[in-house]
Protein backbone atom coordinates (compact mmCIF):
# COMPACT_ATOMS: atom_id res chain seq x y z
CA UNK A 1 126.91 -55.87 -101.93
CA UNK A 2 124.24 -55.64 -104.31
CA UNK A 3 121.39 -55.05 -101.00
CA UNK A 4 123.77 -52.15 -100.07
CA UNK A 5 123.75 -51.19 -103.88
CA UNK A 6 120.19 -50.70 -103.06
CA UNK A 7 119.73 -49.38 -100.19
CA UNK A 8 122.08 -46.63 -100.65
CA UNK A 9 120.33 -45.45 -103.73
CA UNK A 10 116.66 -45.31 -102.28
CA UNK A 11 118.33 -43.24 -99.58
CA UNK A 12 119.62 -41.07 -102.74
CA UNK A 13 116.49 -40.83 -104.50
CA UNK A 14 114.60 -40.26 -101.16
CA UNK A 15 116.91 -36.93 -100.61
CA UNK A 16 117.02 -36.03 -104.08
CA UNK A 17 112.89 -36.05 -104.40
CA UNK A 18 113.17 -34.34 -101.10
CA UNK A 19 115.04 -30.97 -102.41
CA UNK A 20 112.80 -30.92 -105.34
CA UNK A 21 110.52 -28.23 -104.13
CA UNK A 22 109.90 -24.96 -105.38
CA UNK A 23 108.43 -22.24 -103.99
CA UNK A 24 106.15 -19.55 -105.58
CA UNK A 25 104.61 -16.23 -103.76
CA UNK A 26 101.22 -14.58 -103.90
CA UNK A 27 99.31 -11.64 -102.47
CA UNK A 28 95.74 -12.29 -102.46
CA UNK A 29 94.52 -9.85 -99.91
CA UNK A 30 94.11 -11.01 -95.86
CA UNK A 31 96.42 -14.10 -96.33
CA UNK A 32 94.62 -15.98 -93.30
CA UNK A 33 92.22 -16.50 -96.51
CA UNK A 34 94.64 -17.67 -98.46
CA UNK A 35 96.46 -20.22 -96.51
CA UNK A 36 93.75 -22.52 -95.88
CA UNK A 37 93.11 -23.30 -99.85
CA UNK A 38 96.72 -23.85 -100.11
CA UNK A 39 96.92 -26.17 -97.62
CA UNK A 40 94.52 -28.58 -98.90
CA UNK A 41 96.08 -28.72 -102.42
CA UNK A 42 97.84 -32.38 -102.98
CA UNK A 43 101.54 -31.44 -103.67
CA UNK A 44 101.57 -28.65 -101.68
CA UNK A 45 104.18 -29.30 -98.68
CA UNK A 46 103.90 -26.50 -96.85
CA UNK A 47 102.84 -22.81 -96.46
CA UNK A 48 103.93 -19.60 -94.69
CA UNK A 49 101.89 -16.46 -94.46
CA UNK A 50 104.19 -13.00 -95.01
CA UNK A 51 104.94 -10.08 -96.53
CA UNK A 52 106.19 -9.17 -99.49
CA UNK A 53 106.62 -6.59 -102.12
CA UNK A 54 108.10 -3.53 -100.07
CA UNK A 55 111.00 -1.98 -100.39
CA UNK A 56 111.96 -1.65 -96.14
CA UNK A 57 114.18 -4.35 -95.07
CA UNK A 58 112.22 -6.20 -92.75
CA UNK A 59 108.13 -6.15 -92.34
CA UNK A 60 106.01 -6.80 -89.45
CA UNK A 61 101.80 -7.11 -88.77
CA UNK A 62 102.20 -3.43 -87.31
CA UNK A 63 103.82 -1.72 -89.80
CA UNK A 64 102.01 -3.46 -92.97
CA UNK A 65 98.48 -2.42 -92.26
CA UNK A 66 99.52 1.02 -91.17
CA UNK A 67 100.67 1.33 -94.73
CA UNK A 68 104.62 1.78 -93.31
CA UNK A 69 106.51 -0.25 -95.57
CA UNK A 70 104.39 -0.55 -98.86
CA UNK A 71 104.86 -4.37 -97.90
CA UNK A 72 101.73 -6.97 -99.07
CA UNK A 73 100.43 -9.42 -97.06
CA UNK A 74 101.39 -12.89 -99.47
CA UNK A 75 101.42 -16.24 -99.01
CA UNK A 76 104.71 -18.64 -99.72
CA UNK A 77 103.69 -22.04 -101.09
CA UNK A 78 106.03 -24.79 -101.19
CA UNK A 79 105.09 -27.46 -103.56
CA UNK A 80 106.25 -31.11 -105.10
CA UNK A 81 106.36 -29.93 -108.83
CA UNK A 82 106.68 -33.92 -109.62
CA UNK A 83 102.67 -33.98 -107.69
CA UNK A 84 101.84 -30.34 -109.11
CA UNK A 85 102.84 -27.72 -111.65
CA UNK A 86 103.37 -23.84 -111.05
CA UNK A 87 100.15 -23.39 -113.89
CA UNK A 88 97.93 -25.78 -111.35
CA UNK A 89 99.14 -23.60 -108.47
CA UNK A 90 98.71 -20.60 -109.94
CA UNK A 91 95.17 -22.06 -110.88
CA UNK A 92 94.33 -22.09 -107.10
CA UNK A 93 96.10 -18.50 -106.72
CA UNK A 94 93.11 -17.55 -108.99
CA UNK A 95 90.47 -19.33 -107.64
CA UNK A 96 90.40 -17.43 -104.36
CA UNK A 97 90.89 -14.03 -104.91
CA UNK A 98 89.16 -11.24 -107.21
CA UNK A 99 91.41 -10.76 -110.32
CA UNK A 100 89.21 -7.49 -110.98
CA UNK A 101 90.10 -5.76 -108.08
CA UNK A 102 92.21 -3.00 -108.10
CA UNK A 103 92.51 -1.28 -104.74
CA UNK A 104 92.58 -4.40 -102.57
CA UNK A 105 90.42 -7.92 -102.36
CA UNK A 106 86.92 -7.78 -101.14
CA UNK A 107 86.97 -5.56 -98.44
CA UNK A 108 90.11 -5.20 -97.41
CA UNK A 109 91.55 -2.02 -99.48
CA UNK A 110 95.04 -0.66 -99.51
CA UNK A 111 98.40 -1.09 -101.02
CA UNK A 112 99.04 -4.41 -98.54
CA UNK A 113 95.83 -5.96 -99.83
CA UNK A 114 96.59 -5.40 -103.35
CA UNK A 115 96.36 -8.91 -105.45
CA UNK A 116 99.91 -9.64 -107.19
CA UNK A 117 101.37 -13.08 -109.01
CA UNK A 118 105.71 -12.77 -107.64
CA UNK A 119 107.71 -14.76 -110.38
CA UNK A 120 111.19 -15.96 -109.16
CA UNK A 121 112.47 -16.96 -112.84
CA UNK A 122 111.50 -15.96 -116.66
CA UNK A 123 109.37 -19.46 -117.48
CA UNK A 124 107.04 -18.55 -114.29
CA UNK A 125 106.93 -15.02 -115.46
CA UNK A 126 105.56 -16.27 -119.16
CA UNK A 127 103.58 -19.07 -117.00
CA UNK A 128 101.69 -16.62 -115.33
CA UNK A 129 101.22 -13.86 -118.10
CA UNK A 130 99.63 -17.01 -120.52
CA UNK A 131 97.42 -17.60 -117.21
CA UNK A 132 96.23 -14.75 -117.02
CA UNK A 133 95.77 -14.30 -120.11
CA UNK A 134 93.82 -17.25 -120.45
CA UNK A 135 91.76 -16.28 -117.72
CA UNK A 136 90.62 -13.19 -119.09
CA UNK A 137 89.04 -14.82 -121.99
CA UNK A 138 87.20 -17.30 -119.98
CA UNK A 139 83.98 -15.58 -120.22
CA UNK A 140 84.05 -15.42 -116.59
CA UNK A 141 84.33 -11.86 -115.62
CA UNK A 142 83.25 -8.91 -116.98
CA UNK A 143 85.40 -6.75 -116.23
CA UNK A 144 89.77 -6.48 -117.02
CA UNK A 145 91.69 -8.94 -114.96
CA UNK A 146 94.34 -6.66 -112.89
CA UNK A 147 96.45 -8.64 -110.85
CA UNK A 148 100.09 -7.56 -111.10
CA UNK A 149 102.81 -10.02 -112.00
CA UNK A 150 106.07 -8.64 -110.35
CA UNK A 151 109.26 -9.61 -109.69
CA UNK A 152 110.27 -11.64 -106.56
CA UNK A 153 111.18 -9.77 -103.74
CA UNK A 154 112.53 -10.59 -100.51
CA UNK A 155 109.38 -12.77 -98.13
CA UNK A 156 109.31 -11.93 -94.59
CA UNK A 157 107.48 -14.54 -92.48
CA UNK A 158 104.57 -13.08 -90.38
CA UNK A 159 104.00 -13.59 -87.23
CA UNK A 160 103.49 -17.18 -85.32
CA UNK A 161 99.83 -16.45 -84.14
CA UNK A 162 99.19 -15.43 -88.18
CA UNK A 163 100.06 -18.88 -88.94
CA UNK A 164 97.45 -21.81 -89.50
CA UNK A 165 94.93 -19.08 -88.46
CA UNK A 166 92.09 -21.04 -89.47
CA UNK A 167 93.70 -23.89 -87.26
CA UNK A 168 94.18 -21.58 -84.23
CA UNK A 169 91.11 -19.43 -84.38
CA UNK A 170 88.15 -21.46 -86.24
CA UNK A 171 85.46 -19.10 -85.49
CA UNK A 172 86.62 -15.86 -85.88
CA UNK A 173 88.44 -17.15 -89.48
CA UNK A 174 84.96 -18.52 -90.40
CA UNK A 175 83.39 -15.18 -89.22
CA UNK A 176 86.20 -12.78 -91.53
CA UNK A 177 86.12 -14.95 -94.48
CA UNK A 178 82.69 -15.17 -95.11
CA UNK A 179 82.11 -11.37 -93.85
CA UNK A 180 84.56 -10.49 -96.32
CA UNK A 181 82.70 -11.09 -99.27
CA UNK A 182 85.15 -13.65 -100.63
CA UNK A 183 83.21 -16.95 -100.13
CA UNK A 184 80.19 -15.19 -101.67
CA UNK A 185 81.91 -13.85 -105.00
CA UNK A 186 83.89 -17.16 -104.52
CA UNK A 187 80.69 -19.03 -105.24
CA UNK A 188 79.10 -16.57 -107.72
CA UNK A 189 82.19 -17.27 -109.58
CA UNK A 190 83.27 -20.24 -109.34
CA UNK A 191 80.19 -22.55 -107.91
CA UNK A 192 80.07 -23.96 -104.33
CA UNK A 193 83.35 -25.70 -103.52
């Protein structure tokens, strides 16, 4: 009885540590760029490249970088917080776009490359304001760190050949993110990684 005992609650604490993911939502301009870091973060489970932000009900490659929907092109991140916290997620967030940037990230410019932090409850709203608030005192930019932090809003999964794009398409990913200016303000930024 006792083996039973046992067994019965490793297979409870296997499904319980199992639905104990969260989620959390950026935009941080082309999200092909933004998947990749993501997915080599231990405690990270999974990622899906999307859209996010607009106000249509439904968003598609098409009609987000024609500027149709006012959608962004984000990144959902599904993460063990017992292996990592929202603030160390958010620290990655920050590490691979340009918090200065206004109108879009690197050179991608528009509404649907615009940078933005999407909160789903009140502590990750005050997590991410004391983040970034923290980050604009580090001493490492010189200018006003913009990012928006906005309120969750519906995701919309992009399209299968957006996913894994660095998987699917080495060269050409290689060829936009470095011609993109982000690994080189990356690196003047935040050293070689």
């Amino acid at each position: 009885m006792s083996k039973l005992f046992i067994l019965l609650a490793s297979i409870l604490f296997v499904v319980t540590a199992q639905a104990e993911t969260r989620t959390a939502i950026f935009a941080g301009g082309c999200f092909w760029c933004m998947q990749e870091p993501f997915d080599h973060v231990k405690g990270v489970t999974k990622t899906i490249v999307g859209y996010t932000g607009g106000s249509k009900e439904d968003a598609n490659y098409t009609a987000v970088s024609a500027h149709q929907t006012q959608h962004r092109e984000a990144i959902e991140v599904t993460y063990d917080p017992a292996r990592i916290s929202y603030d160390q997620v958010l620290d990655v967030f920050w590490h691979n776009i340009n918090p200065t940037q206004a109108d879009g990230q690197f050179h991608d410019i528009g509404l649907s490359y615009q940078a933005a932090i999407y909160y789903q409850t009140a502590e990750e709203k005050k997590i991410a304001e004391v983040s970034k608030e923290k980050l604009g005192k580090s001493g490492k930019f010189d200018r006003p760190i913009v990012t928006e932090i906005l309120l969750a809003v519906p995701f919309y999964p992009a399209e299968e050949y957006h996913q894994k794009y660095y998987l699917k398409n080495p060269d050409a990913y290689q060829a936009y993110h470095v011609g993109s200016g982000r690994v080189s303000y990356l690196t003047k930024i935040w050293g070689k990684p």
